[in-house]
N, C-alpha and C. Protein backbone atom coordinates (compact mmCIF):
# COMPACT_ATOMS: atom_id res chain seq x y z
N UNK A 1 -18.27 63.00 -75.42
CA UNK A 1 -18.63 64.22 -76.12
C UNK A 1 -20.01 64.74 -75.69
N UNK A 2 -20.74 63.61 -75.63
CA UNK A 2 -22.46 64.27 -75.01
C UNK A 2 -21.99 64.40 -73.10
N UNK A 3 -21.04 64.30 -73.05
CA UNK A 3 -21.08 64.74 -71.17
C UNK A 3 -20.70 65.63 -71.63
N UNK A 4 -19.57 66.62 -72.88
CA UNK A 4 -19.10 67.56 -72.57
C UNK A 4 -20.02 68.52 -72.99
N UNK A 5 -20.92 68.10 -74.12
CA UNK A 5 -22.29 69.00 -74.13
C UNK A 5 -23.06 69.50 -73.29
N UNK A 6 -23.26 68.39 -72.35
CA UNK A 6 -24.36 68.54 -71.44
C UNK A 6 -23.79 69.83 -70.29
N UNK A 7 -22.52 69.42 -69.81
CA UNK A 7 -21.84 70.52 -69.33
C UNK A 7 -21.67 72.06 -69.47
N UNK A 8 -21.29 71.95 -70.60
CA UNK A 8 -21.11 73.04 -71.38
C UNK A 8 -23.26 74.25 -71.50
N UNK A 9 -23.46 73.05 -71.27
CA UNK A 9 -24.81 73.89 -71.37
C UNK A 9 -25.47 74.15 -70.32
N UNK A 10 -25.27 73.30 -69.10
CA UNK A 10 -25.31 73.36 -67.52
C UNK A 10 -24.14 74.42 -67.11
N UNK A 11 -23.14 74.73 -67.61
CA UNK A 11 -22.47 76.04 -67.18
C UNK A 11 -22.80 77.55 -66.55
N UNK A 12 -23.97 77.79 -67.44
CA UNK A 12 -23.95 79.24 -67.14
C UNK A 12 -25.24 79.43 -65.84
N UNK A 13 -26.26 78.16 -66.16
CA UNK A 13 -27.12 78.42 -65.05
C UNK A 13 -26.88 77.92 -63.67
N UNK A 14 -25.79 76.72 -63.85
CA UNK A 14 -25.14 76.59 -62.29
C UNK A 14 -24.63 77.38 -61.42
N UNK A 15 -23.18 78.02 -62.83
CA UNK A 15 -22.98 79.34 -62.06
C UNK A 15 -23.48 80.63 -61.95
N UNK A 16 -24.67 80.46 -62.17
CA UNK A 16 -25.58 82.22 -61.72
C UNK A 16 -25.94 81.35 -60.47
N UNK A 17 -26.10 80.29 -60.04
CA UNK A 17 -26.75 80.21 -58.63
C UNK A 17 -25.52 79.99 -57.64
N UNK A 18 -24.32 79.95 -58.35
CA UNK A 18 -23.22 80.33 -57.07
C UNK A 18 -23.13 81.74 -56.93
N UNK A 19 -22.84 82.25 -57.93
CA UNK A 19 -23.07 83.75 -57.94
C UNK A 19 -23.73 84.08 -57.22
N UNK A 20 -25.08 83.87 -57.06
CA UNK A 20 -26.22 84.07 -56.77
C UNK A 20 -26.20 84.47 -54.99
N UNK A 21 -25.56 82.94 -54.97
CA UNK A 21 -25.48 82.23 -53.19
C UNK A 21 -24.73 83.61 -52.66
N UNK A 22 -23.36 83.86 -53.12
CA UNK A 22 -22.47 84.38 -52.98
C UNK A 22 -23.06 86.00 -52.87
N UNK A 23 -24.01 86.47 -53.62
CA UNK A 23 -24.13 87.75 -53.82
C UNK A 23 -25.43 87.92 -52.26
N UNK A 24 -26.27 87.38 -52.19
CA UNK A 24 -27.18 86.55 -51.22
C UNK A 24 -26.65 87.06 -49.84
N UNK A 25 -25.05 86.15 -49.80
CA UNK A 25 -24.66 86.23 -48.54
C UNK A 25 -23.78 87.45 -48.14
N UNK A 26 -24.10 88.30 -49.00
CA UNK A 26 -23.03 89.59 -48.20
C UNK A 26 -24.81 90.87 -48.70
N UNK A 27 -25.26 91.06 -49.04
CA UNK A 27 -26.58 91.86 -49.21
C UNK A 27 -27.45 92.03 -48.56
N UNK A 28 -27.86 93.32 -47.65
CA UNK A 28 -28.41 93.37 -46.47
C UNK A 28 -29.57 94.02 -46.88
N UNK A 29 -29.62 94.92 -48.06
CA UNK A 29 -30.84 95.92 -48.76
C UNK A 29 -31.82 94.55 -48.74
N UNK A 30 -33.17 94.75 -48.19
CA UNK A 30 -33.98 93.73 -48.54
C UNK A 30 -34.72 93.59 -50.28
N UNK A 31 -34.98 94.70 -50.91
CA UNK A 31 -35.31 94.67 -52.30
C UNK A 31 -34.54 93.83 -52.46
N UNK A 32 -32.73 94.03 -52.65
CA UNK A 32 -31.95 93.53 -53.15
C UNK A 32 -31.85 91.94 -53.09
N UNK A 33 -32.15 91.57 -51.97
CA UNK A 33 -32.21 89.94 -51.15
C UNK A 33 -33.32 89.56 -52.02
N UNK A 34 -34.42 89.85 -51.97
CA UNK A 34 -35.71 89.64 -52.94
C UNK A 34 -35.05 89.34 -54.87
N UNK A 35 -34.49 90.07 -54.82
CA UNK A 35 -34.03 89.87 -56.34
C UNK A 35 -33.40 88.85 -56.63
N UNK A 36 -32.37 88.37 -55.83
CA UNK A 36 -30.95 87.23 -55.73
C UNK A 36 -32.20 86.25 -55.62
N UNK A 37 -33.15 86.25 -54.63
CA UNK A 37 -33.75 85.07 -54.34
C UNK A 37 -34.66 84.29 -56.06
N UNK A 38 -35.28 85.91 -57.02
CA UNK A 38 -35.57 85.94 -57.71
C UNK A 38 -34.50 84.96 -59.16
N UNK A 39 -33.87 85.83 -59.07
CA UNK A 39 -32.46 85.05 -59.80
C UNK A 39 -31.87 83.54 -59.56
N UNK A 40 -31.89 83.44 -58.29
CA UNK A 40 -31.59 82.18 -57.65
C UNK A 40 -32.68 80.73 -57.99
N UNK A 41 -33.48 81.41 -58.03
CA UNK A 41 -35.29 80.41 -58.74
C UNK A 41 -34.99 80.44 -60.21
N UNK A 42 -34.56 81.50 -60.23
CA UNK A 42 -34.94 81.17 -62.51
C UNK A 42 -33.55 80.26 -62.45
N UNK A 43 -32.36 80.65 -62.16
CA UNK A 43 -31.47 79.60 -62.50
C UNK A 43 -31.59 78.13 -62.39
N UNK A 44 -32.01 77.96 -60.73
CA UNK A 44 -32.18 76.73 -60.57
C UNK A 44 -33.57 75.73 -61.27
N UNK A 45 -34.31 76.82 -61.91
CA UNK A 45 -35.41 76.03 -62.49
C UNK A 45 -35.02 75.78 -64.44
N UNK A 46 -33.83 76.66 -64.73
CA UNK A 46 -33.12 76.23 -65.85
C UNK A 46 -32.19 75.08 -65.62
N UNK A 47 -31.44 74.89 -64.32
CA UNK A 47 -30.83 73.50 -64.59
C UNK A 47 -31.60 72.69 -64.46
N UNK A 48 -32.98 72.34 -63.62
CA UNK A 48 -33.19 71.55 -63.21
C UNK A 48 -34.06 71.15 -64.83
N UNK A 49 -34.50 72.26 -65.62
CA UNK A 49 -34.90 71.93 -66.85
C UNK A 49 -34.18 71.43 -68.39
N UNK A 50 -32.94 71.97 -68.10
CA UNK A 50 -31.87 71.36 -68.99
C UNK A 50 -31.67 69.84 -68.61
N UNK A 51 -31.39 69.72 -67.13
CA UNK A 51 -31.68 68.49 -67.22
C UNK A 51 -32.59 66.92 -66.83
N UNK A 52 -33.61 67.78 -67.20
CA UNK A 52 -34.43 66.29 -67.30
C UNK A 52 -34.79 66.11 -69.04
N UNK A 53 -34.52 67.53 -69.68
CA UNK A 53 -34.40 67.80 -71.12
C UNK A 53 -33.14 66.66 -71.47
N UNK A 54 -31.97 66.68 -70.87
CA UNK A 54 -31.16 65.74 -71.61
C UNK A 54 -30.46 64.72 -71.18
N UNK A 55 -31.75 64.23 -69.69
CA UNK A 55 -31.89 62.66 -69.00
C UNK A 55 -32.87 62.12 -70.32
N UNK A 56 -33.84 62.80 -70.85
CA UNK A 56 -34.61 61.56 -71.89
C UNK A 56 -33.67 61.90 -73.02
N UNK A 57 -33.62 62.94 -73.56
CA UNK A 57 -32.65 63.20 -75.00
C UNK A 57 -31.24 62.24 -75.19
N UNK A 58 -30.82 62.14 -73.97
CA UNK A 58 -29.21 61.57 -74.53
C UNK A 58 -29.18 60.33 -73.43
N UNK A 59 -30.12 59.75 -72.50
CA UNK A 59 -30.00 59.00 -71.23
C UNK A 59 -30.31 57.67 -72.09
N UNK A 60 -30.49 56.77 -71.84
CA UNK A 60 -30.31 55.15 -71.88
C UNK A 60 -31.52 54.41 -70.56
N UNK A 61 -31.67 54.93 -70.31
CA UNK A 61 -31.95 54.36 -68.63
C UNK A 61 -33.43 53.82 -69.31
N UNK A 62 -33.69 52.21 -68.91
CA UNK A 62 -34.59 51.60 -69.49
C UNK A 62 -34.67 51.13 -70.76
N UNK A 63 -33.32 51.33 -71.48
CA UNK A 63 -33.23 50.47 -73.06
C UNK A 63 -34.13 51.78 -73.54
N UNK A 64 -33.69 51.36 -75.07
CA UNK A 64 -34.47 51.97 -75.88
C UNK A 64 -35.61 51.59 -76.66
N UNK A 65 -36.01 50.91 -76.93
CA UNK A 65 -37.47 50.00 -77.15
C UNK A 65 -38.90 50.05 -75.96
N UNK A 66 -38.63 51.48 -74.67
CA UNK A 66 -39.55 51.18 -74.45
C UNK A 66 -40.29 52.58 -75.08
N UNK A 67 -41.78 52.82 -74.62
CA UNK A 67 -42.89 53.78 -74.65
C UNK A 67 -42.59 54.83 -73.71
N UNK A 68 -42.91 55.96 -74.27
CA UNK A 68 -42.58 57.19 -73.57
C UNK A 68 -43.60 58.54 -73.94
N UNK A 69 -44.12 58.31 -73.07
CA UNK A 69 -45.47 59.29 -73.04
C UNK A 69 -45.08 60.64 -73.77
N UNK A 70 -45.83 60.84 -74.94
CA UNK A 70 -45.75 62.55 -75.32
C UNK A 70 -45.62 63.14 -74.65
N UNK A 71 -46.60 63.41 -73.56
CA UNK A 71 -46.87 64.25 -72.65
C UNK A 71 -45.31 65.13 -71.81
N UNK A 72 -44.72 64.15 -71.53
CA UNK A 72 -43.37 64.29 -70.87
C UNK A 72 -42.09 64.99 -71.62
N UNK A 73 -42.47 64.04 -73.53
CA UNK A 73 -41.42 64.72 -73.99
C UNK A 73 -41.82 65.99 -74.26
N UNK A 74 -43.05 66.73 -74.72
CA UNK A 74 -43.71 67.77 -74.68
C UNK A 74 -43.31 68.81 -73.30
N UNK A 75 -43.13 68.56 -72.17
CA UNK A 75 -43.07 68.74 -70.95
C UNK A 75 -41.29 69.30 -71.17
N UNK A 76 -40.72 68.28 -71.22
CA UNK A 76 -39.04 69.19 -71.28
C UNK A 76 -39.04 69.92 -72.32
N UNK A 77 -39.28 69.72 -73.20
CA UNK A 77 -39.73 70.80 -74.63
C UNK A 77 -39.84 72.07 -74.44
N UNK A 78 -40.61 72.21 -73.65
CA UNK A 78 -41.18 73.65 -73.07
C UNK A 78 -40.35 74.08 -72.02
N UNK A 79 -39.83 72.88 -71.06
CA UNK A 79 -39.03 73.45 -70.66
C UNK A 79 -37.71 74.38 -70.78
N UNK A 80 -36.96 73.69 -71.72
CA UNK A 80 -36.13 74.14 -72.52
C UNK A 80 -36.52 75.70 -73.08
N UNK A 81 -37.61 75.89 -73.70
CA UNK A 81 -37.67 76.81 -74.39
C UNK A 81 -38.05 78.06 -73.59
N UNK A 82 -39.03 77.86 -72.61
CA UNK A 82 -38.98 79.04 -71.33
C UNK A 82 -39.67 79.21 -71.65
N UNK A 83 -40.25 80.50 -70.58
CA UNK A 83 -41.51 81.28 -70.77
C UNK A 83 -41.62 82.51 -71.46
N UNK A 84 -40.31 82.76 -71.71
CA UNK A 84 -40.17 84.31 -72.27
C UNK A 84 -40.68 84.96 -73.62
N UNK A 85 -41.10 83.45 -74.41
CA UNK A 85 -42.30 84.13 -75.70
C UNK A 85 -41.26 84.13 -77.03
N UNK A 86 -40.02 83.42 -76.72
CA UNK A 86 -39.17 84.04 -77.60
C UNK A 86 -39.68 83.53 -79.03
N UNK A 87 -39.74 81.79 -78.54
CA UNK A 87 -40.05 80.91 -79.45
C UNK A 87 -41.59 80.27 -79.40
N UNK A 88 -42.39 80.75 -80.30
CA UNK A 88 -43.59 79.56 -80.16
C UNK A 88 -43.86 78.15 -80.44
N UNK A 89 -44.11 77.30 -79.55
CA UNK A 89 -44.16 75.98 -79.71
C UNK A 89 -45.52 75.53 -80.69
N UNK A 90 -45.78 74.63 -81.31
CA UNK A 90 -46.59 73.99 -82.40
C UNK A 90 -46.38 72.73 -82.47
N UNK A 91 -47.52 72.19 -81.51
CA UNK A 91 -47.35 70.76 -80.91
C UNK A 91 -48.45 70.16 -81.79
N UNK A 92 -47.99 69.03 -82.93
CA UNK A 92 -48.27 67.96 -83.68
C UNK A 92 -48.86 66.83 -83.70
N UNK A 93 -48.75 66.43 -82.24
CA UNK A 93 -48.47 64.60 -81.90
C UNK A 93 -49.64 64.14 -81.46
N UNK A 94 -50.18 63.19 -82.40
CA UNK A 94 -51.22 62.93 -81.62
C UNK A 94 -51.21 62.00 -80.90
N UNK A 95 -50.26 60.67 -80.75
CA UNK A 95 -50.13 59.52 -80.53
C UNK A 95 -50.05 59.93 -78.63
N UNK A 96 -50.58 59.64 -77.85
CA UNK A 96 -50.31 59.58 -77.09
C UNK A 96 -48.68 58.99 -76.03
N UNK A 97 -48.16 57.91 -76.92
CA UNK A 97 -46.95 57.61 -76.40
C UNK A 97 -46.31 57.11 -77.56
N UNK A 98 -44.59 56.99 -77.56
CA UNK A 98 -44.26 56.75 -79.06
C UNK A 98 -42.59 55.80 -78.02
N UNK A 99 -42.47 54.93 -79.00
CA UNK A 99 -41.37 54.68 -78.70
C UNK A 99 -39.85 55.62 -78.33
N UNK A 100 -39.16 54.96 -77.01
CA UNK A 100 -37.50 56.07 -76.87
C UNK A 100 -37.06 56.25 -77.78
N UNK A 101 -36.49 55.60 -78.80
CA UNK A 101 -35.74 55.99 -79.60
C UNK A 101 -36.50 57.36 -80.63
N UNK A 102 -37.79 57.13 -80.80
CA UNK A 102 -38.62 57.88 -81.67
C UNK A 102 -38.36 59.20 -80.46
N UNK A 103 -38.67 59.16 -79.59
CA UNK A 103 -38.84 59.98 -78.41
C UNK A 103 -37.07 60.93 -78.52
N UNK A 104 -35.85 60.53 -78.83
CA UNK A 104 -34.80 60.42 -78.87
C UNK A 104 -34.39 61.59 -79.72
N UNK A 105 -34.44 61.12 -81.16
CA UNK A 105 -34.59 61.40 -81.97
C UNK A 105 -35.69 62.87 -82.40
N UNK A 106 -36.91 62.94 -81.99
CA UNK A 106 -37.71 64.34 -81.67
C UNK A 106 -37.13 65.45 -80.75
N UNK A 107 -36.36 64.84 -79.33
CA UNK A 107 -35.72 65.82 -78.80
C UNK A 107 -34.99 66.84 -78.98
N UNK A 108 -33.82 65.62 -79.68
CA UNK A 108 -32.45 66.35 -80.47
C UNK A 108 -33.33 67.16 -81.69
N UNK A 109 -33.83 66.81 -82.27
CA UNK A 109 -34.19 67.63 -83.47
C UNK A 109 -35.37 69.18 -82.52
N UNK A 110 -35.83 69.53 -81.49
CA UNK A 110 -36.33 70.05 -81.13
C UNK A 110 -35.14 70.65 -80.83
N UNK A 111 -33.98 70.29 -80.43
CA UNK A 111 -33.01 70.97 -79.49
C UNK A 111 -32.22 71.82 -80.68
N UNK A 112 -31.84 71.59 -81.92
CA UNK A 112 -31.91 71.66 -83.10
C UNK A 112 -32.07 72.96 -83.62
N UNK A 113 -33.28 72.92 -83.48
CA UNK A 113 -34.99 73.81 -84.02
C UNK A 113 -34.32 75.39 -83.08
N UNK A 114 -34.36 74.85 -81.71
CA UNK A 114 -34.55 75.58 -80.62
C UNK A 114 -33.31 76.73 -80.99
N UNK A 115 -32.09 76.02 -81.41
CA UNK A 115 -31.00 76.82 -81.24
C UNK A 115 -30.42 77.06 -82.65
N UNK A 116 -31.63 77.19 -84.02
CA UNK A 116 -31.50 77.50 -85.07
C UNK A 116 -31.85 79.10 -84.88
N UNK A 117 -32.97 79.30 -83.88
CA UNK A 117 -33.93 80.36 -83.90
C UNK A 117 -33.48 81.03 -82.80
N UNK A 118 -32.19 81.93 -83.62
CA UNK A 118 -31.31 82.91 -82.83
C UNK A 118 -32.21 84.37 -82.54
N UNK A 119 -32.66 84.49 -83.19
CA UNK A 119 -33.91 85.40 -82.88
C UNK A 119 -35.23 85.28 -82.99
N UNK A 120 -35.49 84.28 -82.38
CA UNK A 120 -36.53 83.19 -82.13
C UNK A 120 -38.00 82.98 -83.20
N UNK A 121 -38.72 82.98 -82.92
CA UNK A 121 -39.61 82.14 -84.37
C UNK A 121 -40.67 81.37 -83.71
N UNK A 122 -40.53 80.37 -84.64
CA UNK A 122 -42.12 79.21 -84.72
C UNK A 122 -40.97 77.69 -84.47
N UNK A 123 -41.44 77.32 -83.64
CA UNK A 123 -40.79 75.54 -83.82
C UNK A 123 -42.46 74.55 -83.65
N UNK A 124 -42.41 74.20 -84.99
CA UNK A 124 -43.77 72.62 -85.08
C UNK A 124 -43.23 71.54 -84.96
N UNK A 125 -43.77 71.16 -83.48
CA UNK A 125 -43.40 69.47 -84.07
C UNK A 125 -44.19 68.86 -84.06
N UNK A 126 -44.24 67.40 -85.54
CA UNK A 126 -45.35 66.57 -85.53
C UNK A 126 -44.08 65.55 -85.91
N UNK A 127 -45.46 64.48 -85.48
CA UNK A 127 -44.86 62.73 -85.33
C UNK A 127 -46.48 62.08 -85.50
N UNK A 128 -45.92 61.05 -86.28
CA UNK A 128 -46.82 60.51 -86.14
C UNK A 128 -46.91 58.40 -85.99
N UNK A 129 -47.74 57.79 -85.63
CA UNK A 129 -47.20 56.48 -85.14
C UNK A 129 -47.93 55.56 -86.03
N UNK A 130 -47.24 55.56 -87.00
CA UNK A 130 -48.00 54.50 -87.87
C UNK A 130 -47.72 53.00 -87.83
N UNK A 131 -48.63 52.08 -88.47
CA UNK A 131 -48.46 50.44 -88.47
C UNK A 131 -46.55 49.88 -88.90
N UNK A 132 -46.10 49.94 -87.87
CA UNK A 132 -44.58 49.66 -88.57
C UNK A 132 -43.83 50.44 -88.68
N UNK A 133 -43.93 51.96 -88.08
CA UNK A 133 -43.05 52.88 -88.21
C UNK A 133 -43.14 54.31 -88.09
N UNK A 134 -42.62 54.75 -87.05
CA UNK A 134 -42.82 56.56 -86.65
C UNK A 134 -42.48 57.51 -87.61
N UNK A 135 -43.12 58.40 -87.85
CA UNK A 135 -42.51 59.39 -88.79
C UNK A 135 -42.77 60.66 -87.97
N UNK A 136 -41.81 61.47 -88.28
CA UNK A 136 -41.59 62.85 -87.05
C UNK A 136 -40.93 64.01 -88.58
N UNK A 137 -41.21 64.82 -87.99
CA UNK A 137 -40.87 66.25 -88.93
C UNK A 137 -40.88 67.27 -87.49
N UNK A 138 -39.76 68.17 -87.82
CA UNK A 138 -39.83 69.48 -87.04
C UNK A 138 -39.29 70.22 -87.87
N UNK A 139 -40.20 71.87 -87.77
CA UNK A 139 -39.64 72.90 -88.39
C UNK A 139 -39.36 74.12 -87.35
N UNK A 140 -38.82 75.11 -88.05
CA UNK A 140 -37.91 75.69 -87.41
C UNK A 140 -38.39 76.79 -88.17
N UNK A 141 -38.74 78.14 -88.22
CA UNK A 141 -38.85 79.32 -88.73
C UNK A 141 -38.93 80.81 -88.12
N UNK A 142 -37.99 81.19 -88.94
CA UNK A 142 -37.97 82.55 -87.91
C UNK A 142 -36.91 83.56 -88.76
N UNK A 143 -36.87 84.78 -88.65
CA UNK A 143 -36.26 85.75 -88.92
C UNK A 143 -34.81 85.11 -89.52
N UNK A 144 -34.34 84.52 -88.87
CA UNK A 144 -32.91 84.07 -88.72
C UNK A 144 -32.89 82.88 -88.66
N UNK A 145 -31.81 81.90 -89.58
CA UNK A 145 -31.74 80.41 -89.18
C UNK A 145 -30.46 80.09 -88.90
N UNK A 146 -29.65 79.75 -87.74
CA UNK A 146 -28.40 79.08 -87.77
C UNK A 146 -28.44 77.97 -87.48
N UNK A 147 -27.57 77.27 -88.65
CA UNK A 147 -27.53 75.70 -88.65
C UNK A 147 -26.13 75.42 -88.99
N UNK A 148 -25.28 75.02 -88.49
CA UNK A 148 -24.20 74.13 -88.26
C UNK A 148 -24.56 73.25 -89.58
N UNK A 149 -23.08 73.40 -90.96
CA UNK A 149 -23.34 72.30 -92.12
C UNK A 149 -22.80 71.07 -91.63
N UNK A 150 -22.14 71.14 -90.40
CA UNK A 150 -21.64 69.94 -89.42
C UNK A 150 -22.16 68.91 -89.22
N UNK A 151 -23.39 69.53 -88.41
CA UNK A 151 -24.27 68.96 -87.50
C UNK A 151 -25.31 68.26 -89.00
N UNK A 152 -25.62 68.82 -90.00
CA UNK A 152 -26.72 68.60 -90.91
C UNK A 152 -25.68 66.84 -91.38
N UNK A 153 -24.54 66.71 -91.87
CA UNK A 153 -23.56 65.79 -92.17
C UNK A 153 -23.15 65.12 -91.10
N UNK A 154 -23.48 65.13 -89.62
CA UNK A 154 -23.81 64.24 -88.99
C UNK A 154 -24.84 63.03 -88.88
N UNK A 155 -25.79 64.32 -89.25
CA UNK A 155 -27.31 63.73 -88.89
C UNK A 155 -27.07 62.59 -90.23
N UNK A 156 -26.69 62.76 -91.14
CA UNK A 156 -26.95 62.02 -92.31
C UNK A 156 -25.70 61.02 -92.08
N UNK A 157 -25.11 60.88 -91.40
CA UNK A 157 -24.16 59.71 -91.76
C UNK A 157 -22.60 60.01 -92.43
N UNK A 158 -22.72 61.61 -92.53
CA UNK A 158 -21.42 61.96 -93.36
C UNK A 158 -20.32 62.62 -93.13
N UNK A 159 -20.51 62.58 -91.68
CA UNK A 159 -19.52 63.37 -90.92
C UNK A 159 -18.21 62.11 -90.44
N UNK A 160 -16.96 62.28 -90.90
CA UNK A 160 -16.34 61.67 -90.27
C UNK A 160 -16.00 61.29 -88.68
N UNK A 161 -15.71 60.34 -88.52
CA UNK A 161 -15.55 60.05 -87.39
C UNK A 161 -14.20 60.99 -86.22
N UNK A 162 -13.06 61.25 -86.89
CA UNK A 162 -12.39 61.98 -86.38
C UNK A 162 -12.85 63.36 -86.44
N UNK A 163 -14.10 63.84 -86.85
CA UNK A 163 -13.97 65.06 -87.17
C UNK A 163 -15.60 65.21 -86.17
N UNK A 164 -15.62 64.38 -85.45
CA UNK A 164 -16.85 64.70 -84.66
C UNK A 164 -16.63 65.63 -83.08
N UNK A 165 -17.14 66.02 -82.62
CA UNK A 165 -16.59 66.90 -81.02
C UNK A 165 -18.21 67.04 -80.26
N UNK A 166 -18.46 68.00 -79.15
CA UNK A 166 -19.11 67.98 -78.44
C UNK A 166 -20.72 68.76 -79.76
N UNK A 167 -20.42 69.10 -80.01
CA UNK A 167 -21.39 69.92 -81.08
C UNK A 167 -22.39 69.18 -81.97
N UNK A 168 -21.30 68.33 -82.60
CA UNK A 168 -22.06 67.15 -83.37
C UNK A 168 -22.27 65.78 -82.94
N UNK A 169 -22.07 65.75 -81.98
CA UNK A 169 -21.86 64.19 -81.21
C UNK A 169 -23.76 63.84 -81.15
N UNK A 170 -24.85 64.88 -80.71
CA UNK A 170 -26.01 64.76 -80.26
C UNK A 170 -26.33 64.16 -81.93
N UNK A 171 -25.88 64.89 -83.30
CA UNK A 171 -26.24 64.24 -84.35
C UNK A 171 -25.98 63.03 -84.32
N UNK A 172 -25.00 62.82 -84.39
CA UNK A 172 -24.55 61.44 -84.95
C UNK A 172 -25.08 60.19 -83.86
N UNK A 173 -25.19 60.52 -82.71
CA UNK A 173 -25.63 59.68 -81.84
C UNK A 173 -27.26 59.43 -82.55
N UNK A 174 -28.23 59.85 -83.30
CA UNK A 174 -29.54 60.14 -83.54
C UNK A 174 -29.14 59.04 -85.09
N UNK A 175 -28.22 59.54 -85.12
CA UNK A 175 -28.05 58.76 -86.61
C UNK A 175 -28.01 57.41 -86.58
N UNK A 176 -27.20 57.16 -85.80
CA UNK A 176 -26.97 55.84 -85.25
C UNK A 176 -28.17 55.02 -84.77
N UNK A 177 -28.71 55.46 -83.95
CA UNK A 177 -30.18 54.87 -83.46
C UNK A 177 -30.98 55.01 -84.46
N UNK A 178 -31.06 55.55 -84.98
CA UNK A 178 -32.58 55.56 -86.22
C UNK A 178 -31.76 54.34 -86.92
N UNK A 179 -30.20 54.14 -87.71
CA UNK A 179 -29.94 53.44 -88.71
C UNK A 179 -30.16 52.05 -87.87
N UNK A 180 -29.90 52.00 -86.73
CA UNK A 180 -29.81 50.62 -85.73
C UNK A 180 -31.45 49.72 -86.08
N UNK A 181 -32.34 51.02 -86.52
CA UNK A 181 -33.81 50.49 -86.40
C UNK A 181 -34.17 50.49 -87.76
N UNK A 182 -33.08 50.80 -88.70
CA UNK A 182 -33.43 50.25 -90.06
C UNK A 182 -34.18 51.77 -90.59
N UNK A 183 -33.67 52.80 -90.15
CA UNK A 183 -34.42 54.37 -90.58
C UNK A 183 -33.59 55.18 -91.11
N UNK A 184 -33.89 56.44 -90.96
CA UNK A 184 -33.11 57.10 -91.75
C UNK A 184 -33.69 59.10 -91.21
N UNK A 185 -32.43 59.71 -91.35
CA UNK A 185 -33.00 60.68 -91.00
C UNK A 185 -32.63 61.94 -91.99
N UNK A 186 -32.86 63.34 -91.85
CA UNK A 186 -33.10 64.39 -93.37
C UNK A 186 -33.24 65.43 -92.65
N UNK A 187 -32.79 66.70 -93.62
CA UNK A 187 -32.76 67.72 -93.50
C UNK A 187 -32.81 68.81 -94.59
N UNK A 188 -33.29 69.56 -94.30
CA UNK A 188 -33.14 70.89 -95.62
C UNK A 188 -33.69 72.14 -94.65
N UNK A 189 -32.27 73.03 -95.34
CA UNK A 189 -32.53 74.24 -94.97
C UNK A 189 -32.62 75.52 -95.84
N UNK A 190 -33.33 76.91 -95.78
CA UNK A 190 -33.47 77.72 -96.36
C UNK A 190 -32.59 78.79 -95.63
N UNK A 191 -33.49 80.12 -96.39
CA UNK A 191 -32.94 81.77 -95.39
C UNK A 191 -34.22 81.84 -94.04
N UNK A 192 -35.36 80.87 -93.69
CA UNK A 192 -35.85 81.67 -93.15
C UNK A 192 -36.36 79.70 -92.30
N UNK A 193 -36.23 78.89 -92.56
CA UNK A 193 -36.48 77.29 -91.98
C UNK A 193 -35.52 76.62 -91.87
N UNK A 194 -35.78 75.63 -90.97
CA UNK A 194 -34.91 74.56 -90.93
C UNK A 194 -35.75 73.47 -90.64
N UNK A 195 -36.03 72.50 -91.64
CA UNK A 195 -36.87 71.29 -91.92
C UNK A 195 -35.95 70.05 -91.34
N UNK A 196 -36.40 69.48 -90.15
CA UNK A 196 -35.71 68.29 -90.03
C UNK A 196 -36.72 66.74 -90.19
N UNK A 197 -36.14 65.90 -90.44
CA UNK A 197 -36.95 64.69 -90.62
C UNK A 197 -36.66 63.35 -90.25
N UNK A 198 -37.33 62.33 -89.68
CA UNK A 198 -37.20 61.05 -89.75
C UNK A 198 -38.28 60.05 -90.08
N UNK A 199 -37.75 58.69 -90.38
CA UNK A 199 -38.62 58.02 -90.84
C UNK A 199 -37.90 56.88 -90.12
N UNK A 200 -38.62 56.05 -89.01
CA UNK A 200 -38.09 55.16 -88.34
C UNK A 200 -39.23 53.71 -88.04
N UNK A 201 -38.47 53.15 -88.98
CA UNK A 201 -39.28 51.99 -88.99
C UNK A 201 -39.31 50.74 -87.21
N UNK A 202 -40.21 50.12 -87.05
CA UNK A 202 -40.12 49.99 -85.73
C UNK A 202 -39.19 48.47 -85.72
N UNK A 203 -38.44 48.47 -84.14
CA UNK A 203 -36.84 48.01 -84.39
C UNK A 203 -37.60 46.29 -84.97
C-alpha cells in the first residue's frame, strides 16, 4: 500500500519529464526549447524531492533506533513543500538529532499538515527530546482544512484492518511504530487547524 502511495505521487512529475523529453525532441523555436528545459528541471527536482521525502518517511534502511539529524528531516520538508510561498514552514526543533522512528512519525504528520492546506496556510513543527521520550506536535492552519476521518482512525489505532488502502496505510504504519515503542499518537481538528500529536517514549 505505501509502494502504491509512493507511486501514485511520483506519477505526475515523472510524467511531465516524459512529456517534457518528448515535447523537447520535436521543438525547434529556441524560447520554446528554453521553456521544456525549464519544465524539465522543476519536474525532475520534484521527483527527486518526493523522493528522498519518502526514502526517510516510509524507508527502513538502517533499523529504526538510529539518530537522524533535524537538519535533513527539515531539508525534505521543504522540499516537499516548494518554493512557491504557498505554505509557510514554522520550524520548532531544537534538538539537533532525534531518533528514526521520532523522525518517522514527524514526516508523515508534516505530509499530513502539507496536504490538509488545500489552499495553503501555516504548517509548525515542534519536537522536542526529552529524558525518556520525544514529544512532537504539528499544526496545520489555513483558510481551508482537509482531513480524511480515515486517516485521523488510522492514526489512532481504529481503522480496521480490511478497510485500510494506499491513503491510510502511511497512518497506520506511524501507529504501529510509536505503539511498538510504548507511545501513542492524537489528533484534533477544527474549521481552520489540524493539530497532530505524539508522545513517544524511547524504545
Amino acid at each position: 500500500m505505501l509502494c502504491s502511495r509512493l507511486c501514485h505521487d511520483l506519477l505526475s512529475p515523472v510524467g511531465a519529464l516524459s512529456n517534457g523529453l518528448e515535447l523537447l525532441a520535436e521543438e525547434k523555436d529556441p524560447q520554446m526549447r528554453q521553456r521544456c528545459f525549464e519544465l524539465l528541471e522543476q519536474s525532475a527536482k520534484s521527483s527527486a524531492d518526493k523522493l528522498r521525502f519518502f526514502r526517510l518517511a516510509f524507508g527502513a534502511a538502517g533499523g529504526f533506533d538510529a539518530l537522524v539529524p533535524v537538519a535533513e528531516a527539515r531539508s525534505v520538508i521543504e522540499g516537499l513543500i516548494g518554493g512557491a510561498g504557498r505554505i509557510t514552514l514554522e520550524w520548532m526543533v531544537s534538538a539537533d538529532a532525534l531518533p528514526k522512528s521520532a523522525v518517522k512519525v514527524l514526516l508523515n504528520f508534516a505530509l499530513m499538515g502539507i496536504e490538509a492546506l488545500v489552499r495553503g496556510g501555516t504548517l509548525a513543527i515542534a519536537a522536542e527530546l526529552l529524558e525518556g521520550r520525544t514529544e512532537i506536535v504539528v499544526r496545520a492552519t489555513g483558510a481551508r482544512i482537509a482531513f480524511d476521518p480515515t486517516i485521523g482512525a488510522a492514526l489512532e489505532g481504529h481503522l480496521p484492518v480490511a478497510e485500510l488502502s494506499s491513503r491510510t496505510a502511511a497512518a497506520a504504519m506511524i501507529h504501529q511504530l510509536a505503539r511498538s515503542h510504548g507511545g501513542h499518537l492524537q489528533f484534533a481538528r477544527d474549521e481552520g487547524a489540524l493539530v497532530l500529536g505524539a508522545d513517544l517514549p524511547a524504545a
